[in-house]
N, C-alpha and C. Protein backbone atom coordinates (compact mmCIF):
# COMPACT_ATOMS: atom_id res chain seq x y z
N UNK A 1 -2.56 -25.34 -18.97
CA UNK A 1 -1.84 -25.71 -17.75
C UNK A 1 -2.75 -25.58 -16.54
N UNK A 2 -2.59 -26.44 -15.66
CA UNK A 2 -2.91 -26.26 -14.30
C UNK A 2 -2.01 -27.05 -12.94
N UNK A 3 -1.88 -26.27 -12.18
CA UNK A 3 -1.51 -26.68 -10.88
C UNK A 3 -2.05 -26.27 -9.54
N UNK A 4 -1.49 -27.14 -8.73
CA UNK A 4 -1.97 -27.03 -7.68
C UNK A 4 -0.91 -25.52 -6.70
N UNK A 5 -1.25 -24.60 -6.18
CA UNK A 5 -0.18 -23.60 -5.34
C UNK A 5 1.10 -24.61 -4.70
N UNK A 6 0.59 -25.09 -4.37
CA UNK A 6 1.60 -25.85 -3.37
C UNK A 6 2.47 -26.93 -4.04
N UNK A 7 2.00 -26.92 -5.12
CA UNK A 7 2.60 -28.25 -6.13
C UNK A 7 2.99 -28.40 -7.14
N UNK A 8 3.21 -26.97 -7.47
CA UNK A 8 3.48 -26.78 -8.98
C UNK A 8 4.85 -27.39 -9.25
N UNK A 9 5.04 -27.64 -11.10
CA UNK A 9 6.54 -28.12 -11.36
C UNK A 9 7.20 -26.94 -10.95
N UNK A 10 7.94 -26.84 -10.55
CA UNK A 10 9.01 -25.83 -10.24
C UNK A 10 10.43 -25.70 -11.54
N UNK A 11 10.32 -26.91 -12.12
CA UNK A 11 11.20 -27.06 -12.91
C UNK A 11 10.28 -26.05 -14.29
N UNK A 12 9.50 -26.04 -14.41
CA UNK A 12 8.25 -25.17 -15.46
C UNK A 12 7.80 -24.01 -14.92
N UNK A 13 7.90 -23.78 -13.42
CA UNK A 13 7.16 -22.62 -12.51
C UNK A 13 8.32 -22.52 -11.62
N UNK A 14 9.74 -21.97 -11.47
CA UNK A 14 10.66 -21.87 -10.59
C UNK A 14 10.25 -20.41 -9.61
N UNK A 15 9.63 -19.85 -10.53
CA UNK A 15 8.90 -18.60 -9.56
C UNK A 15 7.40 -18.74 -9.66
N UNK A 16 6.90 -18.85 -8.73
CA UNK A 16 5.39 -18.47 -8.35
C UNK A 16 5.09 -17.59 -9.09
N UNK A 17 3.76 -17.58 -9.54
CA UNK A 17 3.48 -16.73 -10.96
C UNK A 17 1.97 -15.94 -10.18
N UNK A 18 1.72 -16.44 -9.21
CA UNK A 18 0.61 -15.92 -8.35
C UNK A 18 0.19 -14.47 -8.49
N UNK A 19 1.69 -13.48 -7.73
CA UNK A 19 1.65 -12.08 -7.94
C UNK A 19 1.84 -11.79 -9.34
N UNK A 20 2.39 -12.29 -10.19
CA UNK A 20 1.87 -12.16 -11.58
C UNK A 20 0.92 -11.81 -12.39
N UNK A 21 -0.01 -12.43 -11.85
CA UNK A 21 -1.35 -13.07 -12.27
C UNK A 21 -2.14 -11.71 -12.16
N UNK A 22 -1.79 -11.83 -10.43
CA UNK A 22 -2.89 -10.44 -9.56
C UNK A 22 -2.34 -9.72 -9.81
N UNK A 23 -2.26 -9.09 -10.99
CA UNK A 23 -1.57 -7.62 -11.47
C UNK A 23 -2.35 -6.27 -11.80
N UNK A 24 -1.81 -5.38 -12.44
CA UNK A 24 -1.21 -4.68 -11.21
C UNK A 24 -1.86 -4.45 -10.11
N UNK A 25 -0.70 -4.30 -8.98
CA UNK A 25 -1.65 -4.25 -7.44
C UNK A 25 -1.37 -2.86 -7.18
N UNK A 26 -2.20 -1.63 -6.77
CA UNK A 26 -1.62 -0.78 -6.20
C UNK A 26 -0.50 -0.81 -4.97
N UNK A 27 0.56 -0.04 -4.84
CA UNK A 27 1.42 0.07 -3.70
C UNK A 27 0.73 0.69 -2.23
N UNK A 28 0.62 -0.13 -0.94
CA UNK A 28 0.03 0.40 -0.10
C UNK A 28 1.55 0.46 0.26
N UNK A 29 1.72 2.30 0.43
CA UNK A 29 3.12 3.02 0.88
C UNK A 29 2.96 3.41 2.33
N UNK A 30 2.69 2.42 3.15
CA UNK A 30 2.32 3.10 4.81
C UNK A 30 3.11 3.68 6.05
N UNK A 31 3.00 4.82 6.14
CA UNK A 31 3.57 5.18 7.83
C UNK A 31 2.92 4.88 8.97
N UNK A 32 3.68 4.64 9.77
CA UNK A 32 2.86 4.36 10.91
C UNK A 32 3.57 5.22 11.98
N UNK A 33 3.11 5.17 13.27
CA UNK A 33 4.09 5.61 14.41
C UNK A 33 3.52 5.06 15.51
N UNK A 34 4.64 4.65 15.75
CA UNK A 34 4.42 3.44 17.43
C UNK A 34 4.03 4.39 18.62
N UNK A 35 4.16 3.72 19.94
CA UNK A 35 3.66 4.61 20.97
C UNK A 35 4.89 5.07 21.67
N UNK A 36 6.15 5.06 21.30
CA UNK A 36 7.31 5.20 22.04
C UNK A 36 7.83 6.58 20.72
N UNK A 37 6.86 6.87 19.47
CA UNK A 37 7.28 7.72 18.64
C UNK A 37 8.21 7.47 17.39
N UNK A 38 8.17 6.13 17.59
CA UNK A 38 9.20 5.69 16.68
C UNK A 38 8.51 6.00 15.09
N UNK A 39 9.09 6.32 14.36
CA UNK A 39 8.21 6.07 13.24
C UNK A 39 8.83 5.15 11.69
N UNK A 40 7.52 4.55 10.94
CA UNK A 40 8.04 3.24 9.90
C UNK A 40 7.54 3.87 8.67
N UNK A 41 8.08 3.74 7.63
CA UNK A 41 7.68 3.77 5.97
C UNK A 41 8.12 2.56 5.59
N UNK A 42 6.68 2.01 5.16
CA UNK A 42 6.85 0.17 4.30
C UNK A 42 6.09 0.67 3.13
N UNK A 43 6.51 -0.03 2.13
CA UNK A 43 5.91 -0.26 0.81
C UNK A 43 4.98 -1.80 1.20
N UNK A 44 3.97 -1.98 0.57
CA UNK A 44 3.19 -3.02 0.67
C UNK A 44 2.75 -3.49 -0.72
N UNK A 45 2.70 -4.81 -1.22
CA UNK A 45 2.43 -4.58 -2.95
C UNK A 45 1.14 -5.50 -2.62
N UNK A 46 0.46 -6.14 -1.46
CA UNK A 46 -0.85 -6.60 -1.13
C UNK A 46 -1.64 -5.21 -0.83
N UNK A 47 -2.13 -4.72 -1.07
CA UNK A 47 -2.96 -3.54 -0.56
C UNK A 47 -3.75 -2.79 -1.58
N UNK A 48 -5.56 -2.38 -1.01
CA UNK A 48 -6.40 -1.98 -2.20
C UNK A 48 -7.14 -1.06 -0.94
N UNK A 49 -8.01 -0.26 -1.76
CA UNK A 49 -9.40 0.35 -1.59
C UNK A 49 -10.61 -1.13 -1.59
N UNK A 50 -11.16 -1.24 -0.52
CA UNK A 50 -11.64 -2.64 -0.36
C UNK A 50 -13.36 -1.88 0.36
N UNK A 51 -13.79 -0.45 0.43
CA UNK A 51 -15.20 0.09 0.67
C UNK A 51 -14.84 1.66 0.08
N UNK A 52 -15.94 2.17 -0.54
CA UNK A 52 -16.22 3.57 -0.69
C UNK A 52 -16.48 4.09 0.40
N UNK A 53 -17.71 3.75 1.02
CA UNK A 53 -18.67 4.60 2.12
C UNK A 53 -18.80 3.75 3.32
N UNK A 54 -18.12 3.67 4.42
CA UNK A 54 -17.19 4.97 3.94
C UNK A 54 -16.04 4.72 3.84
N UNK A 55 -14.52 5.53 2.98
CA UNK A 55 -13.39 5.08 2.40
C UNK A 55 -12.99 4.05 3.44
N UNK A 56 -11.92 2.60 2.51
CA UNK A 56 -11.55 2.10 4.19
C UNK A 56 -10.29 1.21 2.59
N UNK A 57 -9.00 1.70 3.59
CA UNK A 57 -8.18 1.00 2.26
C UNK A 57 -7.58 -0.42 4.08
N UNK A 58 -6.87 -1.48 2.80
CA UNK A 58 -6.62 -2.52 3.77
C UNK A 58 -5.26 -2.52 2.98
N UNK A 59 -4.33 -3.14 4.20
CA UNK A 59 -2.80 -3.84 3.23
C UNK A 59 -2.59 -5.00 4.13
N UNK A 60 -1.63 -6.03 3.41
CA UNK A 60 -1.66 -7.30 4.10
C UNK A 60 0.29 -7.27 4.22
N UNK A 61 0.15 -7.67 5.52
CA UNK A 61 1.80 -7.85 6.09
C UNK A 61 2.28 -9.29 6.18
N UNK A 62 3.10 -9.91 5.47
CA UNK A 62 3.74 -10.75 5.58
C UNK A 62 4.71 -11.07 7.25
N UNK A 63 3.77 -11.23 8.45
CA UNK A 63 4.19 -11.30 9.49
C UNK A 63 4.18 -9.98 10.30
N UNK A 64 4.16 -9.89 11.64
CA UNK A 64 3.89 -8.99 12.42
C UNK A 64 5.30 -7.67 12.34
N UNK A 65 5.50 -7.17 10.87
CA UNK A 65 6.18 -6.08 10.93
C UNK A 65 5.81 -4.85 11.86
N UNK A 66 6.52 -3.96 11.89
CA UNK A 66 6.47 -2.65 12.46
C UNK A 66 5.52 -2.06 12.01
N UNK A 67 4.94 -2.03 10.67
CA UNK A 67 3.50 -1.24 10.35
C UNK A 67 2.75 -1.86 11.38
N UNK A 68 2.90 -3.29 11.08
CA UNK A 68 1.07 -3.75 12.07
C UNK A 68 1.64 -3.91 12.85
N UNK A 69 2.54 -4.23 13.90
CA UNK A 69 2.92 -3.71 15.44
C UNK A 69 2.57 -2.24 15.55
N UNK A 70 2.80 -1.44 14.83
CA UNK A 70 2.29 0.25 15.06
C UNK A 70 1.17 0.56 14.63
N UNK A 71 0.84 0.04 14.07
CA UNK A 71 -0.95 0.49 13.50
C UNK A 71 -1.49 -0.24 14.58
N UNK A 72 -1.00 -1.27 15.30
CA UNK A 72 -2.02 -1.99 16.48
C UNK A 72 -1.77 -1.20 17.64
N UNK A 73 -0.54 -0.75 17.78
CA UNK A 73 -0.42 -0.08 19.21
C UNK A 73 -0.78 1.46 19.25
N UNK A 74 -1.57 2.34 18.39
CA UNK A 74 -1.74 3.54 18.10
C UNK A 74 -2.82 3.65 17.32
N UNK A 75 -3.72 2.37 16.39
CA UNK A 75 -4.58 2.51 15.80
C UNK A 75 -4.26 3.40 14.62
N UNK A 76 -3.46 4.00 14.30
CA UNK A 76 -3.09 4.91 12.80
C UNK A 76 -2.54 4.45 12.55
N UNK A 77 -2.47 4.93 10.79
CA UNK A 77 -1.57 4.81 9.65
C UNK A 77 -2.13 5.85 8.57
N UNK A 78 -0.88 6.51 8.06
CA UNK A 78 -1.19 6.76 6.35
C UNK A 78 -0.79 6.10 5.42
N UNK A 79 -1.44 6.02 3.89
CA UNK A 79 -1.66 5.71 2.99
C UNK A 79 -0.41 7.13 2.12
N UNK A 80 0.24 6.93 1.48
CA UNK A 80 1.09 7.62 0.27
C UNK A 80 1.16 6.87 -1.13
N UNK A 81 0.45 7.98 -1.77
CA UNK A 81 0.42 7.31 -3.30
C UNK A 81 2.34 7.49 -3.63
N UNK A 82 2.26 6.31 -4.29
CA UNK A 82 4.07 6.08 -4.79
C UNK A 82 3.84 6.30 -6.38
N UNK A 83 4.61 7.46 -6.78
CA UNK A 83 4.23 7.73 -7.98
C UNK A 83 5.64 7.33 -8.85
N UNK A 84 6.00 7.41 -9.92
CA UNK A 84 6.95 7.28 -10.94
C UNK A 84 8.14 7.91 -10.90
N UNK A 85 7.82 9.70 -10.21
CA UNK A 85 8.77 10.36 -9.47
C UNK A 85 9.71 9.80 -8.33
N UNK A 86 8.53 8.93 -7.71
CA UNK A 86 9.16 8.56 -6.43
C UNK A 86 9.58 7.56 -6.52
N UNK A 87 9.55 6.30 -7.66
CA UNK A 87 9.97 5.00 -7.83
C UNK A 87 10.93 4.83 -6.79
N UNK A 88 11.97 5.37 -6.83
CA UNK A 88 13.23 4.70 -6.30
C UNK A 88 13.42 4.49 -4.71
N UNK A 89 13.06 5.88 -4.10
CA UNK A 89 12.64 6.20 -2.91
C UNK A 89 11.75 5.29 -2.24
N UNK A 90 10.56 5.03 -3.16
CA UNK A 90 9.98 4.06 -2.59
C UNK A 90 10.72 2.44 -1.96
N UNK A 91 10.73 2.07 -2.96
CA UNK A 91 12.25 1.15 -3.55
C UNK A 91 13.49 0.77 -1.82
N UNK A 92 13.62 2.37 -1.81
CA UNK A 92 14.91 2.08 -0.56
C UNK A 92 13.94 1.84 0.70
N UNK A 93 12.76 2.59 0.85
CA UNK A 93 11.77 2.09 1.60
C UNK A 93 11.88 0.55 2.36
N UNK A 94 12.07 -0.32 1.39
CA UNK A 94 11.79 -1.53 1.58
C UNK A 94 12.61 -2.38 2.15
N UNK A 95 13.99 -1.12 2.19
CA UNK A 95 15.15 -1.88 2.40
C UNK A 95 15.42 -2.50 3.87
N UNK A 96 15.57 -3.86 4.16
CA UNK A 96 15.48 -4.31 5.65
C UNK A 96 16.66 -3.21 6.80
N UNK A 97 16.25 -2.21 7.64
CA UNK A 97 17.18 -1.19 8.48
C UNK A 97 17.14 -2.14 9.44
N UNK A 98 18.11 -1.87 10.06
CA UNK A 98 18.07 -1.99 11.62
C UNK A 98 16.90 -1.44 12.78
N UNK A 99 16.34 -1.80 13.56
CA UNK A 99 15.27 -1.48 14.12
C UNK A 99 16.05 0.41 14.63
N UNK A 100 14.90 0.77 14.63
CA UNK A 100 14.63 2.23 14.94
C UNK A 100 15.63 2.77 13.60
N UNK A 101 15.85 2.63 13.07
CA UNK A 101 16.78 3.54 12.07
C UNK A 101 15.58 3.93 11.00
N UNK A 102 15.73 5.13 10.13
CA UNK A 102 14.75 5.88 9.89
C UNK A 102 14.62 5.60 8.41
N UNK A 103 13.63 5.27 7.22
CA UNK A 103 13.46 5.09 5.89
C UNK A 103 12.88 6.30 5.78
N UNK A 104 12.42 7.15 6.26
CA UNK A 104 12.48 8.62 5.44
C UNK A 104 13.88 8.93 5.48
N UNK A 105 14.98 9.22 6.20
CA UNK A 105 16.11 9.06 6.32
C UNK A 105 17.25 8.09 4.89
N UNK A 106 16.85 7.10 5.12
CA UNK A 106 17.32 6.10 4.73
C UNK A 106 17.48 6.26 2.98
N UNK A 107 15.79 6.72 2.71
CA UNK A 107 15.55 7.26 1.12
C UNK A 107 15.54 9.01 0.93
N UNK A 108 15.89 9.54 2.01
CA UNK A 108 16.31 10.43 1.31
C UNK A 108 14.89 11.67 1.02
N UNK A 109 13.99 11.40 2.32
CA UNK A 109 12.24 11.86 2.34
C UNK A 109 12.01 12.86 3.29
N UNK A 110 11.74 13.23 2.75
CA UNK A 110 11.14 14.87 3.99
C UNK A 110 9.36 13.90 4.93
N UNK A 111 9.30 14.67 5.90
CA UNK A 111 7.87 14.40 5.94
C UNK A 111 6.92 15.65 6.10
N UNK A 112 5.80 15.01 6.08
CA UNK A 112 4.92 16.41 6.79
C UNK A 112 3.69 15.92 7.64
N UNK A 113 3.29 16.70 8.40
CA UNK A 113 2.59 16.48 9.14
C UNK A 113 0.58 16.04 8.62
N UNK A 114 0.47 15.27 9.69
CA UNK A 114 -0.66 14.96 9.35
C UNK A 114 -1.54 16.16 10.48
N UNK A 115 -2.95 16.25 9.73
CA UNK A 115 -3.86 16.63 10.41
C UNK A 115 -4.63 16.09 11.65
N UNK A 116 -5.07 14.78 11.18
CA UNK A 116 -6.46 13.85 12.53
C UNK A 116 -5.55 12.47 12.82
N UNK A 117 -4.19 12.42 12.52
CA UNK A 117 -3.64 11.13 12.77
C UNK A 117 -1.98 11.54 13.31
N UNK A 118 -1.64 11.08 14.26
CA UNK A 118 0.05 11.08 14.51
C UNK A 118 0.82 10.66 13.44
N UNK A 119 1.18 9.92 12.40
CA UNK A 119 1.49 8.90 11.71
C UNK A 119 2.32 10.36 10.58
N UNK A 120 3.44 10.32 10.36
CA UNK A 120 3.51 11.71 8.95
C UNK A 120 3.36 10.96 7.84
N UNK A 121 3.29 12.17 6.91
CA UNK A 121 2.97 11.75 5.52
C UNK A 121 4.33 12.01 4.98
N UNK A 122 4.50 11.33 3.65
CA UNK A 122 5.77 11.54 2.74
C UNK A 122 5.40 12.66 2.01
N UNK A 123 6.10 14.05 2.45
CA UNK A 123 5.92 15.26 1.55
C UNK A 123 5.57 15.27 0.33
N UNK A 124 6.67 15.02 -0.67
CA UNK A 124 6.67 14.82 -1.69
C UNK A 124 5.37 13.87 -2.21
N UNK A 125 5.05 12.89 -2.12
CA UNK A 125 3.65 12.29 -2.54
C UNK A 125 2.50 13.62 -2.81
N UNK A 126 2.21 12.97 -3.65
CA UNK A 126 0.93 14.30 -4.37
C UNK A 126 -0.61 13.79 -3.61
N UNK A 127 -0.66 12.80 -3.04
CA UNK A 127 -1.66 12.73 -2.24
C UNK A 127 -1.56 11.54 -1.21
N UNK A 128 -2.00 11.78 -0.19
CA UNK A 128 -1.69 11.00 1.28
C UNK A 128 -3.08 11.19 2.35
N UNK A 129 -3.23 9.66 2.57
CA UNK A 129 -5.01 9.66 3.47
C UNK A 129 -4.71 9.07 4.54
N UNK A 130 -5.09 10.07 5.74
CA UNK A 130 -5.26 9.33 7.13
C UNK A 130 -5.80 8.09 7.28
N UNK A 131 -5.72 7.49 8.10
CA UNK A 131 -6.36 6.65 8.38
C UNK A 131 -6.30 6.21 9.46
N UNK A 132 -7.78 5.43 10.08
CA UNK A 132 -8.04 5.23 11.75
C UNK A 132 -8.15 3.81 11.27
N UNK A 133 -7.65 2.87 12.00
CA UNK A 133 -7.91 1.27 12.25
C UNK A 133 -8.83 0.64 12.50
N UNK A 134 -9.25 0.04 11.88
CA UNK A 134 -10.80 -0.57 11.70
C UNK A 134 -10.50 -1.62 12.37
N UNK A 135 -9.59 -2.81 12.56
CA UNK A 135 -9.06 -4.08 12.48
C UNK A 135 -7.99 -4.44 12.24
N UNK A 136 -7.51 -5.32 12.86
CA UNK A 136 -6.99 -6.45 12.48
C UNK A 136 -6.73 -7.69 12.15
N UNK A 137 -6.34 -8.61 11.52
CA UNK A 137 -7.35 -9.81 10.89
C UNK A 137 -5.61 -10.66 11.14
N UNK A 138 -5.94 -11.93 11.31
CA UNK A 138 -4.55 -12.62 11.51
C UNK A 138 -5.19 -13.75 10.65
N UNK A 139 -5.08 -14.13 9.34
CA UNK A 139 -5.85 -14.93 8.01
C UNK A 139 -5.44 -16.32 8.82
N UNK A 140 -6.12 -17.29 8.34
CA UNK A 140 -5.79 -18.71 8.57
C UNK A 140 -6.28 -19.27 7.46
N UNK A 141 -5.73 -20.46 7.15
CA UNK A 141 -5.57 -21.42 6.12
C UNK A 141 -6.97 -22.09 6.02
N UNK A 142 -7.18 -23.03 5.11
CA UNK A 142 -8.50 -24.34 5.36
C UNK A 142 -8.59 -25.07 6.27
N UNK A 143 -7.42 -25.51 6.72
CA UNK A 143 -7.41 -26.09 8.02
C UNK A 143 -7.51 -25.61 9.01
N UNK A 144 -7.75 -24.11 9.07
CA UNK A 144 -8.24 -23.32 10.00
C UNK A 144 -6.58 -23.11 10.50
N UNK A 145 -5.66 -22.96 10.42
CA UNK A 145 -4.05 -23.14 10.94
C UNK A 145 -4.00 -21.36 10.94
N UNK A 146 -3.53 -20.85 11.65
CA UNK A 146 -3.06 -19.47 11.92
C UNK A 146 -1.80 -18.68 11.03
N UNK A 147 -1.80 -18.34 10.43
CA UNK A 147 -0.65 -17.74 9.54
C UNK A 147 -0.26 -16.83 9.79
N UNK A 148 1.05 -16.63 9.25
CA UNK A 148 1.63 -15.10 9.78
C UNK A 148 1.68 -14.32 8.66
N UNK A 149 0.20 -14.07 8.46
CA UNK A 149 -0.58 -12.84 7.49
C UNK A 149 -1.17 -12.07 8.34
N UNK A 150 -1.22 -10.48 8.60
CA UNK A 150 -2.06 -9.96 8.69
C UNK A 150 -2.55 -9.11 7.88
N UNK A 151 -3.73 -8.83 8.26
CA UNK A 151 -4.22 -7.54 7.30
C UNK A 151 -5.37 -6.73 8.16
N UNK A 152 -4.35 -5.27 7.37
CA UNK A 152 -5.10 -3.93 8.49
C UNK A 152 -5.86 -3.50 7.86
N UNK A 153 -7.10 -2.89 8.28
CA UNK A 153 -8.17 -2.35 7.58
C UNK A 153 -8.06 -0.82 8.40
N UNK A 154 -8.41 0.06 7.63
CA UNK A 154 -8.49 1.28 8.00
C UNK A 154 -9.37 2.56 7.47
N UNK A 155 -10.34 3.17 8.07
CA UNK A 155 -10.75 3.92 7.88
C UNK A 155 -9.99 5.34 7.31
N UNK A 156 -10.53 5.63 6.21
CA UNK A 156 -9.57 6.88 5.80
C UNK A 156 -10.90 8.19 6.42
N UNK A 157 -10.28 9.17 6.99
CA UNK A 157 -10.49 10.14 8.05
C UNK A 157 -10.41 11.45 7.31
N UNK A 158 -8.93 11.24 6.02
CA UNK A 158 -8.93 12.98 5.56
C UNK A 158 -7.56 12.37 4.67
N UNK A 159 -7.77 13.32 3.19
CA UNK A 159 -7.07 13.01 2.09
C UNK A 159 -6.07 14.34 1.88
N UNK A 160 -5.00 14.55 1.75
CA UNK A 160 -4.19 15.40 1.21
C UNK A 160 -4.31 15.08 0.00
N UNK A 161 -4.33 16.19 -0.95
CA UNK A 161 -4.06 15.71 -2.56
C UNK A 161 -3.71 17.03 -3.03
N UNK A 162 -3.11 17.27 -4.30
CA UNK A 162 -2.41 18.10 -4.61
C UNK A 162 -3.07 18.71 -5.55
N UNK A 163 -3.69 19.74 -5.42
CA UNK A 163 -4.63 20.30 -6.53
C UNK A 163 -4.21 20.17 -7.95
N UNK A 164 -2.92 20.56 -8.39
CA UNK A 164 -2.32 20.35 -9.64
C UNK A 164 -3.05 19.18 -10.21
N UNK A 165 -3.26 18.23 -9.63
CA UNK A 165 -3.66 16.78 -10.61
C UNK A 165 -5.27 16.68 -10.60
N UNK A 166 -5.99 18.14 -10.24
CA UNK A 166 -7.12 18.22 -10.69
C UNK A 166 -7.66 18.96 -11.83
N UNK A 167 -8.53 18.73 -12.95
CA UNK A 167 -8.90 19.39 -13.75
C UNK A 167 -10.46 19.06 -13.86
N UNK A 168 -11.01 19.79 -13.37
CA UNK A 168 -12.32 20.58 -13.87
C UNK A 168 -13.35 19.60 -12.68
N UNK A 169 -12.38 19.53 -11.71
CA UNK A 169 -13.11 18.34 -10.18
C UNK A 169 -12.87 16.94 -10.17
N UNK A 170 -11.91 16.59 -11.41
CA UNK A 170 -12.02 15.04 -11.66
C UNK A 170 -10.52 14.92 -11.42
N UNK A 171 -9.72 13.99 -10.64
CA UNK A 171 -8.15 13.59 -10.49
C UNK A 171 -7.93 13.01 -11.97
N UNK A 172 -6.62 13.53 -12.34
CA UNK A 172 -6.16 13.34 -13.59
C UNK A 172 -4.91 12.07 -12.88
N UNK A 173 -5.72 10.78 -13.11
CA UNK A 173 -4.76 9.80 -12.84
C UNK A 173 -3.54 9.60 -13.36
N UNK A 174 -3.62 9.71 -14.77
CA UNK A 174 -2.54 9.64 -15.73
C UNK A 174 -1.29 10.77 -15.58
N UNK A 175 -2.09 11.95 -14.90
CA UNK A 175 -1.07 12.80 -14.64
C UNK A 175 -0.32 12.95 -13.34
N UNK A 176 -1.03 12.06 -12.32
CA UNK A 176 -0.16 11.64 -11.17
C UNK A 176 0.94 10.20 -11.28
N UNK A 177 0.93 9.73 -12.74
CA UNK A 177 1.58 8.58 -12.53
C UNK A 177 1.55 7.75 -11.46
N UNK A 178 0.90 6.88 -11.24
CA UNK A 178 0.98 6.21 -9.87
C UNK A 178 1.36 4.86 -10.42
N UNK A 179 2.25 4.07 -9.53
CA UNK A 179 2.79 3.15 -9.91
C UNK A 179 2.35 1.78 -9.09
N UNK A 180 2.74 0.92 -9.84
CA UNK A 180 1.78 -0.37 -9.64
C UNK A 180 3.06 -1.82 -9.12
N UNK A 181 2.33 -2.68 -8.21
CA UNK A 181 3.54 -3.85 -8.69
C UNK A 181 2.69 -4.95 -9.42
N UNK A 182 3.87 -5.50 -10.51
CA UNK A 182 3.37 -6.79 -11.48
C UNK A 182 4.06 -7.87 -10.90
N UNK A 183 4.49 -8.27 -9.49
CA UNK A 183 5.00 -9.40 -9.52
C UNK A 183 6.56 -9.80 -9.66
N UNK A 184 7.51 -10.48 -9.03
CA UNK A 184 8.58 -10.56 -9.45
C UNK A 184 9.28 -9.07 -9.20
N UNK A 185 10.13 -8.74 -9.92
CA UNK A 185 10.70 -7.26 -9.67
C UNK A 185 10.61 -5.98 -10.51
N UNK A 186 8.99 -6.58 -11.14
CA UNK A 186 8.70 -5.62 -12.04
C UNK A 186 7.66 -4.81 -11.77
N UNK A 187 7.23 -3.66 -12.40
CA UNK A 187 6.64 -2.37 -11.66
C UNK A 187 5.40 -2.33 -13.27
N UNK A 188 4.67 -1.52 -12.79
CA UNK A 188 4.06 -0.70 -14.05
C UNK A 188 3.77 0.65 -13.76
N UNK A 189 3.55 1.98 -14.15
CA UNK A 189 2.68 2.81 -14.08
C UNK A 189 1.64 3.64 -14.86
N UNK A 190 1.30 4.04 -14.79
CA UNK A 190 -0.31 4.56 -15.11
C UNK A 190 -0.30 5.98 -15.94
N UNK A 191 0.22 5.54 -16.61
CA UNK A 191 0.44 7.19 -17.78
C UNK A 191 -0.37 7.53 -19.03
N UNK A 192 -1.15 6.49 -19.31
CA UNK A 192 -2.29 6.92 -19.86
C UNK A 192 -4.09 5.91 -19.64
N UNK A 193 -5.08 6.77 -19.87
CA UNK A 193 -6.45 5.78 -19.14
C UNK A 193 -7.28 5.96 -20.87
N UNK A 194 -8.15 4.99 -20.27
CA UNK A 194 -9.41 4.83 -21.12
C UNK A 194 -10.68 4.86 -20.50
N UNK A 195 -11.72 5.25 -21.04
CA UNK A 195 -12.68 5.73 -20.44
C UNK A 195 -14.28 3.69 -20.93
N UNK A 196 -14.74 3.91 -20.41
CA UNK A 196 -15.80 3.35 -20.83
C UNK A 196 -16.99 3.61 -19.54
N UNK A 197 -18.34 3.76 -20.58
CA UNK A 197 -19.80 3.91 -19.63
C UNK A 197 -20.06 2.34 -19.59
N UNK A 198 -20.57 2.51 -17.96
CA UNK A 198 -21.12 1.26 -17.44
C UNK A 198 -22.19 0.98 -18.28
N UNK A 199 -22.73 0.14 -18.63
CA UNK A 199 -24.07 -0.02 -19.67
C UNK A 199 -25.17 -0.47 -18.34
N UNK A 200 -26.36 0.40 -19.24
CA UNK A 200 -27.58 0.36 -18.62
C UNK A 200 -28.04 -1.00 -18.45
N UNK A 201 -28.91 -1.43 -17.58
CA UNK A 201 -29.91 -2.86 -18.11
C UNK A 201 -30.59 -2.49 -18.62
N UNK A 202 -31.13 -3.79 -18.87
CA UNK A 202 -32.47 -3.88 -20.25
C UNK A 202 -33.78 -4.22 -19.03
């Protein structure tokens, strides 16, 4: 099979199979806090680790939500790993509130305070990374046409993580369950890994 994005049979492809495809995506779970104090928890299922050195995770907003209205007007945000525990919570996260009404509230979330950023973290998460704003990017098409994509880039500043899910200096991924989206309204998570060595050249 092949099609074009924009052209597919729909009668054969009634759902876009795109996020499908790009599976699993990590959940970028972001707080932000505006300059009036308001504060947002969005789930994001566009969002990666996109530099090591130094850390800098990015998530992409389907239009100028309250994350990137608040990550632009304050330059912060955190990052909350959404683990298997937290599925559901996350979940109500997403749910469209009324402006200023609260999704830590809403799901039922404690917060806690951050260290080098205004922005709180979701308690419960076993690990949560500051982050300072690198950018903002407003994507455009081939035709050069302006879209209402953005995507925030952010410097991570300082990591909370929960010692429990360390053994012997190495994060035991499998034992933080962290959960993934596949697209459509389905999830995966991460409960067991495999190892392989990069191979040398010749």
């Amino acid at each position: 099979m092949f099609y074009e994005p924009r052209s597919r049979d729909r009668s054969v492809l009634p759902h876009d199979p795109f996020k499908a495809l790009v599976a699993p995506r990590p959940i970028g779970w972001v707080t932000t806090m505006g300059r009036s104090g308001a504060t947002n928890l969005a789930p994001y299922s566009f969002f990666n680790a996109v530099a090591s050195e130094p850390p800098i995770l990015a998530f992409s907003s389907d239009g100028p939500k309250d994350s990137v209205s608040f990550a632009r007007e304050t330059g912060e945000f955190v990052w909350n790993l959404a683990t298997y525990e937290l599925r559901e919570a996350m979940n109500l996260t997403s749910a469209p509130l009324s402006r200023g009404a609260s999704e830590f509230d809403h799901a039922g979330l404690a917060t806690a305070p951050s260290r080098l950023v205004r922005p709180p973290r979701v308690a419960a998460s076993p690990c949560s990374m500051e982050c300072k704003v690198l950018d903002i990017i407003q994507l455009r098409d081939l035709n050069g046409a302006a879209l209402a994509q953005f995507v925030v880039l952010g410097q991570v500043v300082g990591v909370h993580l929960d010692e429990r899910f360390l053994k012997d200096g190495i994060v035991d991924t499998a034992a933080l369950q962290p959960i993934a989206r596949c697209g459509y309204g389905d999830y995966a998570v991460v409960d067991q890994v495999f190892a392989m060595l990069r191979p040398r050249g010749g």
